[in-house]
PDB file of N, CA and C in Angstrom:
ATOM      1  N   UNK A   1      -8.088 -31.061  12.344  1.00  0.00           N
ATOM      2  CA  UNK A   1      -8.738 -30.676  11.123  1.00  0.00           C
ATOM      3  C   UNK A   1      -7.854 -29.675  10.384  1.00  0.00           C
ATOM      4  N   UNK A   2      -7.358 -29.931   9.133  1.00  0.00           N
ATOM      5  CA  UNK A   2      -7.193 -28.961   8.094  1.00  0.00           C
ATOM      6  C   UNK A   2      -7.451 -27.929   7.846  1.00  0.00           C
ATOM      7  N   UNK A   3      -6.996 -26.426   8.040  1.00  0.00           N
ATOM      8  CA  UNK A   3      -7.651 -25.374   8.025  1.00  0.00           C
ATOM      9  C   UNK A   3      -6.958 -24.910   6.100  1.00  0.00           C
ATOM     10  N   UNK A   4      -8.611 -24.516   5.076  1.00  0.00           N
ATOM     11  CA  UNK A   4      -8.099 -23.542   4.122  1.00  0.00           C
ATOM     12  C   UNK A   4      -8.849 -22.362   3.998  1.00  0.00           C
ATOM     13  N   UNK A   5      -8.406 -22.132   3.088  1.00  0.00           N
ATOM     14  CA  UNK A   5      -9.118 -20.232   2.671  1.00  0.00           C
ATOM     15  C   UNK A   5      -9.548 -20.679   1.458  1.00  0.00           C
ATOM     16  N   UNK A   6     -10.401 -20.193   0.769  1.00  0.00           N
ATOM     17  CA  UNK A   6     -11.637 -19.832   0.079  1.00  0.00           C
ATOM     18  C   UNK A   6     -10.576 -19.382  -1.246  1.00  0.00           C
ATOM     19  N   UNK A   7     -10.511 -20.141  -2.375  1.00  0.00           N
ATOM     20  CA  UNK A   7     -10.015 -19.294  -3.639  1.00  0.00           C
ATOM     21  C   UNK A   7     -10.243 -17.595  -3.786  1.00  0.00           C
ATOM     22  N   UNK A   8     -11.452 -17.479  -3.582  1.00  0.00           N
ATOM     23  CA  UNK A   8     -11.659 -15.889  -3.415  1.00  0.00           C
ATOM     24  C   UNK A   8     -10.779 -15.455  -2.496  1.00  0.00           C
ATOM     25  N   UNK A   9     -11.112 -15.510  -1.066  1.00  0.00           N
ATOM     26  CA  UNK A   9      -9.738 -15.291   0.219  1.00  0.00           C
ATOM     27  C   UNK A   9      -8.199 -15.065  -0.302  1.00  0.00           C
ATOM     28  N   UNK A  10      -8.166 -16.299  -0.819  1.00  0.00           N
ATOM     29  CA  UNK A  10      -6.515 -16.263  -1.316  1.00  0.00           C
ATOM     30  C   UNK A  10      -6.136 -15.596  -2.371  1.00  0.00           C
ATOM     31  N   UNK A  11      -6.851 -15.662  -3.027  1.00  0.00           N
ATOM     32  CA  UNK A  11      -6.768 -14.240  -4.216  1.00  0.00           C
ATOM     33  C   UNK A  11      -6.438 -12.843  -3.809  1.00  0.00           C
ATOM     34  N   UNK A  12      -7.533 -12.415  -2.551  1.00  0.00           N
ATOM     35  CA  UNK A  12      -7.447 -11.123  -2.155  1.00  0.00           C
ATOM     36  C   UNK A  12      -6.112 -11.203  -1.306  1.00  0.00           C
ATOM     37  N   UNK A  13      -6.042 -12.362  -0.641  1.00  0.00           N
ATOM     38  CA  UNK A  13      -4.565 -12.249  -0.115  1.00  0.00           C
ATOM     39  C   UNK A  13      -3.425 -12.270  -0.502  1.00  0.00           C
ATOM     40  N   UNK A  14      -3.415 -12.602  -1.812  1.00  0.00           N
ATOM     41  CA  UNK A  14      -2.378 -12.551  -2.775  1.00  0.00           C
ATOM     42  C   UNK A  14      -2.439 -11.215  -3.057  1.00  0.00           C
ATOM     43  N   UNK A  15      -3.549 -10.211  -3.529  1.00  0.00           N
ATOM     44  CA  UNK A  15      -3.777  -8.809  -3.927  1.00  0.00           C
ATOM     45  C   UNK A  15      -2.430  -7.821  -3.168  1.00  0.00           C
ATOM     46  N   UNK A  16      -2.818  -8.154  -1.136  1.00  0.00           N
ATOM     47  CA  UNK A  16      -2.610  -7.067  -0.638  1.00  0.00           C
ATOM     48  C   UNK A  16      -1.014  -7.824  -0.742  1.00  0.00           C
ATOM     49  N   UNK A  17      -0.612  -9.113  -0.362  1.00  0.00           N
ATOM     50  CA  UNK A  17       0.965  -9.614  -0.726  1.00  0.00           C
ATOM     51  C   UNK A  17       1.507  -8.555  -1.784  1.00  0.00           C
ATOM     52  N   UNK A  18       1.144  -8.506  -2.961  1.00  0.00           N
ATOM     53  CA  UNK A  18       2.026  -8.040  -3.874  1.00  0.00           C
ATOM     54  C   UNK A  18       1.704  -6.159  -3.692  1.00  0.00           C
ATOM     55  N   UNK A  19       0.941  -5.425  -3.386  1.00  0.00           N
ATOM     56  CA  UNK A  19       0.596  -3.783  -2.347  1.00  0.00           C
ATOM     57  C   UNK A  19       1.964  -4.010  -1.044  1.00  0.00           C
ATOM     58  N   UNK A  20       1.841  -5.075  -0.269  1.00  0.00           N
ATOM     59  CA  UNK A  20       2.814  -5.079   0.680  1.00  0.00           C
ATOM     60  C   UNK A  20       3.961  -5.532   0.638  1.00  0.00           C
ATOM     61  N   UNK A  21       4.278  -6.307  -0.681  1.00  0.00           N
ATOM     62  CA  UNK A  21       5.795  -6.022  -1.229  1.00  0.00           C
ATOM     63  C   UNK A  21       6.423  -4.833  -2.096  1.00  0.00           C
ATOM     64  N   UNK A  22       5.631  -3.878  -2.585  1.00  0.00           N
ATOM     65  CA  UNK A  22       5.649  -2.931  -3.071  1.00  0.00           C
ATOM     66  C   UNK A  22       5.698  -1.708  -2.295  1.00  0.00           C
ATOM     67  N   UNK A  23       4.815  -1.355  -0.822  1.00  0.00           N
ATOM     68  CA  UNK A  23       5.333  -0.628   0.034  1.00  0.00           C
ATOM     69  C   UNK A  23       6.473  -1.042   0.859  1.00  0.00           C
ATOM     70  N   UNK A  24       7.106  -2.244   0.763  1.00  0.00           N
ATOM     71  CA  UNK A  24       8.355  -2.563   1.362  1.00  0.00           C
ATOM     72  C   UNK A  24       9.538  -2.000   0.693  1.00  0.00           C
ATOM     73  N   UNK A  25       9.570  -2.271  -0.847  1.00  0.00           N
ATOM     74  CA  UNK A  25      10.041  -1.632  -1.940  1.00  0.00           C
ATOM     75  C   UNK A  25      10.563  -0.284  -1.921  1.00  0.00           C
ATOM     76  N   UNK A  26       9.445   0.253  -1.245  1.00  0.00           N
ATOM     77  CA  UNK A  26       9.187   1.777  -1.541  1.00  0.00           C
ATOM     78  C   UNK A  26       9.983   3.054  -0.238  1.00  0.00           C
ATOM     79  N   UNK A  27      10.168   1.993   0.722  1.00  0.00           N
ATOM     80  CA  UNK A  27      10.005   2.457   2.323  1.00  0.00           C
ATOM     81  C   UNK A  27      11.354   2.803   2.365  1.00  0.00           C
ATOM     82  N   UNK A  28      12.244   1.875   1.368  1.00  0.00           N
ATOM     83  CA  UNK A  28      14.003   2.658   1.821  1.00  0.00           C
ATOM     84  C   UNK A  28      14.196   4.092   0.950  1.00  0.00           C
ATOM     85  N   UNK A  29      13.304   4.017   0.134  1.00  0.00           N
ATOM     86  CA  UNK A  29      13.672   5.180  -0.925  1.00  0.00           C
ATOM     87  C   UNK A  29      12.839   6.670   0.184  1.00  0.00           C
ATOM     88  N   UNK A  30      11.638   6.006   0.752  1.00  0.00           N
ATOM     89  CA  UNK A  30      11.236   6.903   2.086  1.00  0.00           C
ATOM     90  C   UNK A  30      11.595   7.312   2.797  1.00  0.00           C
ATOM     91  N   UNK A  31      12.650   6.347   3.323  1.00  0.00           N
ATOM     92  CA  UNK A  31      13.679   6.670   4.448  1.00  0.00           C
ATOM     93  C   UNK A  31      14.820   7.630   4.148  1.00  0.00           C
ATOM     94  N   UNK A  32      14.913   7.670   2.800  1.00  0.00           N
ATOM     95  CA  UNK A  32      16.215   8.677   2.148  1.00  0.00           C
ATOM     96  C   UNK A  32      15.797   9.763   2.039  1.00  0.00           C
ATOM     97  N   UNK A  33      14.470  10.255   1.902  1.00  0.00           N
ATOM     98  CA  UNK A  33      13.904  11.791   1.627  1.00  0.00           C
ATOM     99  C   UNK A  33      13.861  11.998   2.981  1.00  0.00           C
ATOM    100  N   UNK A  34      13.693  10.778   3.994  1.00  0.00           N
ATOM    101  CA  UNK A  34      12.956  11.883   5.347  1.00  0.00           C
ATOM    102  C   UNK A  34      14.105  12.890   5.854  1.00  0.00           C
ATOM    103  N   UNK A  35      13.045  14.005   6.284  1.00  0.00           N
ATOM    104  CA  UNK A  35      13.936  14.911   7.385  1.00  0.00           C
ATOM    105  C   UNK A  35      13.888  14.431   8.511  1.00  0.00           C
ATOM    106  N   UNK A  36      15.096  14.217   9.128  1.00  0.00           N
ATOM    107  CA  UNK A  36      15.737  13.540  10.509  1.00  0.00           C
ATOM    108  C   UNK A  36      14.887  14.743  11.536  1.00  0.00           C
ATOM    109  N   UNK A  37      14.916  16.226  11.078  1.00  0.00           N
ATOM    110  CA  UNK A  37      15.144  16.763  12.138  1.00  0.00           C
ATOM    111  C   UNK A  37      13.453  17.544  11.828  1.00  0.00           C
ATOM    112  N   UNK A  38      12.456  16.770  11.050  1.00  0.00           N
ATOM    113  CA  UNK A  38      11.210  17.726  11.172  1.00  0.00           C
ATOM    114  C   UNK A  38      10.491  16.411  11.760  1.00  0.00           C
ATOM    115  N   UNK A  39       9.798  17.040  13.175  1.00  0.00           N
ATOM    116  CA  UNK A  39       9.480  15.984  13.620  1.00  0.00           C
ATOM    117  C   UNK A  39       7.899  15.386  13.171  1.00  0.00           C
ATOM    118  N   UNK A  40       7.331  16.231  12.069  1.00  0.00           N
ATOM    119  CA  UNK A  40       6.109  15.649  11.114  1.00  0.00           C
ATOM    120  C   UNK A  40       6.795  14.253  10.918  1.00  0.00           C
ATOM    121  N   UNK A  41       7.779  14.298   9.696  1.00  0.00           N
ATOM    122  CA  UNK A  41       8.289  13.573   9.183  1.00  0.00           C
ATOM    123  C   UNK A  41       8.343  12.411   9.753  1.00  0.00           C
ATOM    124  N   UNK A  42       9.095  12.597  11.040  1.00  0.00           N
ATOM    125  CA  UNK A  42       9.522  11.292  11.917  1.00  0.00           C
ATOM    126  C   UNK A  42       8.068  10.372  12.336  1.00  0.00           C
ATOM    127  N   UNK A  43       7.149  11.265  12.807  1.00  0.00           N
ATOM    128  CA  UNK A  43       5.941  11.058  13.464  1.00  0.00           C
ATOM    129  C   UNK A  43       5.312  10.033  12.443  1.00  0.00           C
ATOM    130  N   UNK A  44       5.308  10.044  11.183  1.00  0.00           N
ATOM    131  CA  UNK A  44       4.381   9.771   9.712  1.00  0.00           C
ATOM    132  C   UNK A  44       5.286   8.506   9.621  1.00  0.00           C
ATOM    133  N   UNK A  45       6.770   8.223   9.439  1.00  0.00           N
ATOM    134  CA  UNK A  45       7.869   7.654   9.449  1.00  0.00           C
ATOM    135  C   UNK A  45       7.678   6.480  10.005  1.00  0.00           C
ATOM    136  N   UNK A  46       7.548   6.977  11.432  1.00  0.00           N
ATOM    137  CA  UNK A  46       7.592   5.866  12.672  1.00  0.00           C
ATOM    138  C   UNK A  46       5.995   5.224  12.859  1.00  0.00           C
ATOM    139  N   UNK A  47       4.602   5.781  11.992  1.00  0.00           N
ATOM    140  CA  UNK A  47       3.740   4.932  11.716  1.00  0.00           C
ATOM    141  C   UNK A  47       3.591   4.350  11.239  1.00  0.00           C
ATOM    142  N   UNK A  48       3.820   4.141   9.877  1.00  0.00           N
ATOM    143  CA  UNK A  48       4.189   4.149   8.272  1.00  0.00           C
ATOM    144  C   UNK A  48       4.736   2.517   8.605  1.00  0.00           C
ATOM    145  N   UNK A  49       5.602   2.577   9.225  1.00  0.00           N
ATOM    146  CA  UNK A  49       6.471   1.210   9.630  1.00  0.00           C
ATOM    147  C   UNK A  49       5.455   0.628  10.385  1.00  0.00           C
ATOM    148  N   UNK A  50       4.800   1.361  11.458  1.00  0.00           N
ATOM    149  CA  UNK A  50       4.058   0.973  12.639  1.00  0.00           C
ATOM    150  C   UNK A  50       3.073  -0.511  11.735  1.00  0.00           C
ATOM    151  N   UNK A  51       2.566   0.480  10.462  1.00  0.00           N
ATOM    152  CA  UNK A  51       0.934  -0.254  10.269  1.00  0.00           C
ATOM    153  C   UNK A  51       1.966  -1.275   8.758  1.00  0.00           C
ATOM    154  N   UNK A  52       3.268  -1.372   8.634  1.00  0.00           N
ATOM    155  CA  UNK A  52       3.539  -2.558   7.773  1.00  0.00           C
ATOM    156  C   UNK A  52       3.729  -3.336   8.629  1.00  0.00           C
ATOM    157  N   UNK A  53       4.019  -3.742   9.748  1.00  0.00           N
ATOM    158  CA  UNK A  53       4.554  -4.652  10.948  1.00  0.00           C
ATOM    159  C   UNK A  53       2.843  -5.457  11.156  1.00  0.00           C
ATOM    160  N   UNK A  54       1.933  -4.029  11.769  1.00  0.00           N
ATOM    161  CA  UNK A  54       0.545  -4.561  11.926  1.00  0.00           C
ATOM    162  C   UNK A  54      -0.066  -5.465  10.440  1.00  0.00           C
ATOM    163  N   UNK A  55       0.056  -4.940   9.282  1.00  0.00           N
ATOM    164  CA  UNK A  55      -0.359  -5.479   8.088  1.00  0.00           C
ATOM    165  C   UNK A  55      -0.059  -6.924   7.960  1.00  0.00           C
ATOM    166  N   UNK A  56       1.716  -7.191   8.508  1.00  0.00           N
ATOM    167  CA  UNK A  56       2.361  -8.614   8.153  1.00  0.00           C
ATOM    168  C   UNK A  56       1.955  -9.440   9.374  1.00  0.00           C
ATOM    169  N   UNK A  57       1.737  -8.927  10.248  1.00  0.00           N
ATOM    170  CA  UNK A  57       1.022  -9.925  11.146  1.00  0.00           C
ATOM    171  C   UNK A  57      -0.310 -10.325  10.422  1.00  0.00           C
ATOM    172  N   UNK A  58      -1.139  -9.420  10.684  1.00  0.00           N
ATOM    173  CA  UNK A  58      -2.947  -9.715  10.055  1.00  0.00           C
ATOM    174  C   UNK A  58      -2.522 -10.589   8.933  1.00  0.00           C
ATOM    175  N   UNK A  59      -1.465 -10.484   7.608  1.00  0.00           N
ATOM    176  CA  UNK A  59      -1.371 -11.221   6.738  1.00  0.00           C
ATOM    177  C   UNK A  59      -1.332 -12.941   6.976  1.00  0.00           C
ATOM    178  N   UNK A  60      -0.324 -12.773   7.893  1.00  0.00           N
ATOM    179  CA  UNK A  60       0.204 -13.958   9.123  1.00  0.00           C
ATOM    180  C   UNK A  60      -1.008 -14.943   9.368  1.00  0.00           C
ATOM    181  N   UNK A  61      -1.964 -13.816  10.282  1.00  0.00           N
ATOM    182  CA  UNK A  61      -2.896 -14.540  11.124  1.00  0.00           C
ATOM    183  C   UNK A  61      -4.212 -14.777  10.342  1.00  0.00           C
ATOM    184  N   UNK A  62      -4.361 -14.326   9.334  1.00  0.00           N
ATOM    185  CA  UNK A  62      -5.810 -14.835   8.424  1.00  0.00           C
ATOM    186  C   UNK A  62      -5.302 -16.051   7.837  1.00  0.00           C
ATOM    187  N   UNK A  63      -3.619 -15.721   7.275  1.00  0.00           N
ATOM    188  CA  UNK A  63      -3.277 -17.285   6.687  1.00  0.00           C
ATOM    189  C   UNK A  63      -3.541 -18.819   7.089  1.00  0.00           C
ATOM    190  N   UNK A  64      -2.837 -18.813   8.441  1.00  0.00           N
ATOM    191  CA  UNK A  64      -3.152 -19.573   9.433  1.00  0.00           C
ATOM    192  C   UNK A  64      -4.870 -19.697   9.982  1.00  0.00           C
ATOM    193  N   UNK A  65      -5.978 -19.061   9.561  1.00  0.00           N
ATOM    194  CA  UNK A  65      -7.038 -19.451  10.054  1.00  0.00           C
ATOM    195  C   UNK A  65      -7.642 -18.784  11.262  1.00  0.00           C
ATOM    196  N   UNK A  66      -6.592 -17.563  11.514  1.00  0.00           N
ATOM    197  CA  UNK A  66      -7.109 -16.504  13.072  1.00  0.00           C
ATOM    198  C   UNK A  66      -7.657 -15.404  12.763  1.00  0.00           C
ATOM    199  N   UNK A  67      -8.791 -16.126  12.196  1.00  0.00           N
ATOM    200  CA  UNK A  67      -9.761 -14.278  11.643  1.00  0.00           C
ATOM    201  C   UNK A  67      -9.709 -13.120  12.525  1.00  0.00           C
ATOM    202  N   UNK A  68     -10.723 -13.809  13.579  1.00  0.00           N
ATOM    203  CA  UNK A  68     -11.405 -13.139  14.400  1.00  0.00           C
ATOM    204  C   UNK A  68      -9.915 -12.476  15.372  1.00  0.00           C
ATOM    205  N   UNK A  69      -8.488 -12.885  15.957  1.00  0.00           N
ATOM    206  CA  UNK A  69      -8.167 -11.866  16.428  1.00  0.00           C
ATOM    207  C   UNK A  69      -7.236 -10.976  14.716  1.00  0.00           C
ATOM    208  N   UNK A  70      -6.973 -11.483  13.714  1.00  0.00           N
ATOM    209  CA  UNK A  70      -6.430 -10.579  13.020  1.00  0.00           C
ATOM    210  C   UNK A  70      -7.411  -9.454  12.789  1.00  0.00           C
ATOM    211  N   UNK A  71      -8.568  -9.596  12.696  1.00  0.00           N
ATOM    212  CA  UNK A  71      -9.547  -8.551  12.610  1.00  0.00           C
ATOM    213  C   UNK A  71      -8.956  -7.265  13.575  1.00  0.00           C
ATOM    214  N   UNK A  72      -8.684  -7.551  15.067  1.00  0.00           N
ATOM    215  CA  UNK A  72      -8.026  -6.473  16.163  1.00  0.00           C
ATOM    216  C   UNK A  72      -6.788  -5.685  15.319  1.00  0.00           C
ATOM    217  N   UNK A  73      -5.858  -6.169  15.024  1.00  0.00           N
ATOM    218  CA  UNK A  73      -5.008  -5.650  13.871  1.00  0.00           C
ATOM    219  C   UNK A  73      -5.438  -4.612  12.639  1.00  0.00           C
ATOM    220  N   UNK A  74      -6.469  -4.702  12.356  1.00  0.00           N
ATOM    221  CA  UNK A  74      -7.064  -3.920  11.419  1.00  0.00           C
ATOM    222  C   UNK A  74      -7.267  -2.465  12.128  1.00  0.00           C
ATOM    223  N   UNK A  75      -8.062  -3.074  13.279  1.00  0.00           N
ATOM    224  CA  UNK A  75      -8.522  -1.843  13.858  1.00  0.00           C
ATOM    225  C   UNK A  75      -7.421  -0.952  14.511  1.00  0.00           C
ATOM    226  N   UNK A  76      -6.366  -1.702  14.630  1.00  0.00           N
ATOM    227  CA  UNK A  76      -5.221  -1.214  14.887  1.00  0.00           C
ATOM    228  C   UNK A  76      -4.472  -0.118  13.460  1.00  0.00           C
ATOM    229  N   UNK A  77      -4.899  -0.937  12.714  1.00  0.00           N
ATOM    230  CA  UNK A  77      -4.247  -0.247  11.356  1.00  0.00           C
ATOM    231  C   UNK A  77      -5.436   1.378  11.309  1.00  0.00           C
ATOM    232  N   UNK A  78      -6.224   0.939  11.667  1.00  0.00           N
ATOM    233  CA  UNK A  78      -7.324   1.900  11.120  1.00  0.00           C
ATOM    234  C   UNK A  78      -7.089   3.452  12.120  1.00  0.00           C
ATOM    235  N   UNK A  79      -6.915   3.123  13.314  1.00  0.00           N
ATOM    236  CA  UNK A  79      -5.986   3.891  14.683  1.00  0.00           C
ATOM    237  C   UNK A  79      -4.913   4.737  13.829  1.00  0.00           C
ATOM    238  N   UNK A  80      -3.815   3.658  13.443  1.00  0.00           N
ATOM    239  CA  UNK A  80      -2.887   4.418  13.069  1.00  0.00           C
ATOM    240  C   UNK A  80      -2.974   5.298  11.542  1.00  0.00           C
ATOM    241  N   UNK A  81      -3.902   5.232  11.477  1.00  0.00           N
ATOM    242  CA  UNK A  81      -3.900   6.324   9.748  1.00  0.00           C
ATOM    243  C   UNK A  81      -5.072   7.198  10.608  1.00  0.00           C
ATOM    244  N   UNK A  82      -5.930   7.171  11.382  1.00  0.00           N
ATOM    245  CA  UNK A  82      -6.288   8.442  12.075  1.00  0.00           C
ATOM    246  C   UNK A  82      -5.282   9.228  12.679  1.00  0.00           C
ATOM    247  N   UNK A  83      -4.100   8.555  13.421  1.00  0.00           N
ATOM    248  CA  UNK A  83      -3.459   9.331  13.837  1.00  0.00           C
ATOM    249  C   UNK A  83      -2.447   9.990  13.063  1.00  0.00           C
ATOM    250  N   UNK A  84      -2.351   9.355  12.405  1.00  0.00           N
ATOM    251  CA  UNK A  84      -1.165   9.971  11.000  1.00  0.00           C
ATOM    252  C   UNK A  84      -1.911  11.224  10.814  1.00  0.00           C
ATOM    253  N   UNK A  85      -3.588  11.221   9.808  1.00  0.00           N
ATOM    254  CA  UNK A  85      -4.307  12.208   9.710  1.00  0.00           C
ATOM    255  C   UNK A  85      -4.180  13.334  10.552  1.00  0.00           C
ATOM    256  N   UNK A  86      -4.207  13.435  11.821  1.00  0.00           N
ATOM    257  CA  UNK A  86      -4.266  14.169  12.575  1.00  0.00           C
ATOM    258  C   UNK A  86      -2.909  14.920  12.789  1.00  0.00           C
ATOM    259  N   UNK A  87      -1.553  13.680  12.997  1.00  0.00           N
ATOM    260  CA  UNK A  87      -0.585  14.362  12.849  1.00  0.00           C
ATOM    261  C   UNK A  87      -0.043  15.226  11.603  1.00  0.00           C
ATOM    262  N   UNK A  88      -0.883  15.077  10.136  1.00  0.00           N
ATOM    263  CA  UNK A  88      -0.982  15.992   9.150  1.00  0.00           C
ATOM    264  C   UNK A  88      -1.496  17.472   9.486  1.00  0.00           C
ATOM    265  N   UNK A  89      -1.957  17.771  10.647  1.00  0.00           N
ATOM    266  CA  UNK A  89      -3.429  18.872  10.449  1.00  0.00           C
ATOM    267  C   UNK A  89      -2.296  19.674  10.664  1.00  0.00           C
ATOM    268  N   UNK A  90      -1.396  19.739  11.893  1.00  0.00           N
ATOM    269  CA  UNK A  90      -0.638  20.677  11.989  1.00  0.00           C
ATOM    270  C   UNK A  90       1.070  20.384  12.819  1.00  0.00           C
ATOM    271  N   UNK A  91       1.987  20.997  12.517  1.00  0.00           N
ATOM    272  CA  UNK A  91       3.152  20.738  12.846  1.00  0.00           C
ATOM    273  C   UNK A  91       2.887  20.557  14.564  1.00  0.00           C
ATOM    274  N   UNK A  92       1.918  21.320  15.585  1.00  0.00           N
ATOM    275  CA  UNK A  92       1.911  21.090  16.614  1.00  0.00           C
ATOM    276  C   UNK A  92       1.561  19.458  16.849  1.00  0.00           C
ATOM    277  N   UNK A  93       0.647  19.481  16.343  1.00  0.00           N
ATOM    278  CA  UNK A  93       0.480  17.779  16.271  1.00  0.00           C
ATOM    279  C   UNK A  93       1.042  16.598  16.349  1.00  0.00           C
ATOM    280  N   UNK A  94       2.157  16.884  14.894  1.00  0.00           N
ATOM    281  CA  UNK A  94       3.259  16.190  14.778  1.00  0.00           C
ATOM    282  C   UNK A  94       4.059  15.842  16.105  1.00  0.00           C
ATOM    283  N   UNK A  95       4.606  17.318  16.362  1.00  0.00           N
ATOM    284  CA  UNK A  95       5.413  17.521  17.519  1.00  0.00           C
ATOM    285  C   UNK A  95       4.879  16.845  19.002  1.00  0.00           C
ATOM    286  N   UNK A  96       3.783  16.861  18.879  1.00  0.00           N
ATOM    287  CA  UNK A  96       2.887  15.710  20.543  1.00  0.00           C
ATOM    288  C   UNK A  96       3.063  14.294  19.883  1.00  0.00           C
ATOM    289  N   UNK A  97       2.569  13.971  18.511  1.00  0.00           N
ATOM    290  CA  UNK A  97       3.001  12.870  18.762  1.00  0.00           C
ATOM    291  C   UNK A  97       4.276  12.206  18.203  1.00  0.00           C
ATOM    292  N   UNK A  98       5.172  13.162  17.983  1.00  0.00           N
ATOM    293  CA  UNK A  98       6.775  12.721  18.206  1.00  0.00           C
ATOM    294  C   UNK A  98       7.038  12.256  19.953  1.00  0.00           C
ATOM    295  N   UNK A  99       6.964  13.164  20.575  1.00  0.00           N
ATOM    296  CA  UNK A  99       6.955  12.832  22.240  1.00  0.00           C
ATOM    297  C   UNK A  99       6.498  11.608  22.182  1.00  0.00           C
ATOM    298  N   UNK A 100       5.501  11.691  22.207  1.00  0.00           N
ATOM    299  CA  UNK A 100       4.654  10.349  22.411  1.00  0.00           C
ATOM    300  C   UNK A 100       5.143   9.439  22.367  1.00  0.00           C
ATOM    301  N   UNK A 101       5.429   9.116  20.633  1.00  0.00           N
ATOM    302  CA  UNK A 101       6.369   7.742  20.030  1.00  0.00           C
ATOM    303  C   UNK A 101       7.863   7.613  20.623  1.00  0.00           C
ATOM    304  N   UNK A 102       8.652   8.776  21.279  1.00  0.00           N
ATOM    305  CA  UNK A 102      10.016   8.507  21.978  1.00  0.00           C
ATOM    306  C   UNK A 102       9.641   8.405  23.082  1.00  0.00           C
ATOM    307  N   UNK A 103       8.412   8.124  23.441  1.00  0.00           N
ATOM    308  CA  UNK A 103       8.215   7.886  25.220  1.00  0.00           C
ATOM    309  C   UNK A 103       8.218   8.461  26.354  1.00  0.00           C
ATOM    310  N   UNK A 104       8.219   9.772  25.787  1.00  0.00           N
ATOM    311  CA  UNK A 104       8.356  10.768  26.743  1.00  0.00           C
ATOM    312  C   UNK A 104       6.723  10.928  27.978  1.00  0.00           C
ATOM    313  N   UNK A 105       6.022  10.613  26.946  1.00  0.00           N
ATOM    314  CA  UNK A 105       4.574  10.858  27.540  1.00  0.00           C
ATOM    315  C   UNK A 105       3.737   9.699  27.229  1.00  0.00           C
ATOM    316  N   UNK A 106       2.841   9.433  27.646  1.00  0.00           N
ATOM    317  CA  UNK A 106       1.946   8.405  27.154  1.00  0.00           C
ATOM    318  C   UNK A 106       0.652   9.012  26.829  1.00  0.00           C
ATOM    319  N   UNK A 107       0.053   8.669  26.053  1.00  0.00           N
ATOM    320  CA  UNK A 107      -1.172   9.435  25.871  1.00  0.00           C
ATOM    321  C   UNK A 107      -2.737   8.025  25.471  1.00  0.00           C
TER     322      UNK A 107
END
C-alpha cells in the first residue's frame, strides 16, 4: 500500500523544511562567534547541532509514514532545550554538562 500525507501535513512539513534550512544557514556563522574555550558556549554548541540531526531525522521519519516512532525524536528534541535551559542558569551547569558531552561522566 501507498503511504501519503495529508496536504495540511505537507504544508506544515514544508513550514519547518524551509526554519531547518535556515538554521542550517545560520549554524556556520554560529560556529564563528563561538568561544572554543567557554565551556557554556560549547555545551549550547554541541546541542544546538544535537536537536538539528534529531529534527532531520523526525523530518525523515514522518515523510516516510513513521509517526509514531518520529514522535520519540521530539521528545528527544524537547530533552535537549531543557537541558540547554538549564545549562543557561549558570556557568556551573554549563561546565557539568560540558563533561558530560566529552564523556567524561555519564549522567
Amino acid at each position: 500500500m501507498a503511504f501519503s500525507l495529508s496536504q495540511k501535513t505537507e504544508a506544515i512539513l514544508e513550514m519547518f523544511d524551509k526554519r531547518n534550512i535556515y538554521i542550517k544557514a545560520e549554524i556556520t556563522a554560529i560556529e564563528r562567534a563561538l568561544d572554543r574555550k567557554d565551556n557554556m558556549h560549547q555545551a549550547l554548541f554541541i546541542d544546538l547541532v544535537r536537536v538539528i540531526k534529531f529534527f532531520d531525522a523526525y523530518l525523515l521519519l514522518v515523510r516516510n509514514g513513521y509517526g509514531e516512532p518520529a514522535a520519540c525524536l521530539i521528545r528527544s528534541i524537547y530533552e535537549t532545550d531543557l537541558w540547554m535551559r538549564w545549562s543557561l542558569i549558570s556557568r556551573e551547569n554549563a561546565e557539568i554538562g560540558s563533561v558530560a558531552l566529552n564523556g567524561s561522566i555519564c549522567l
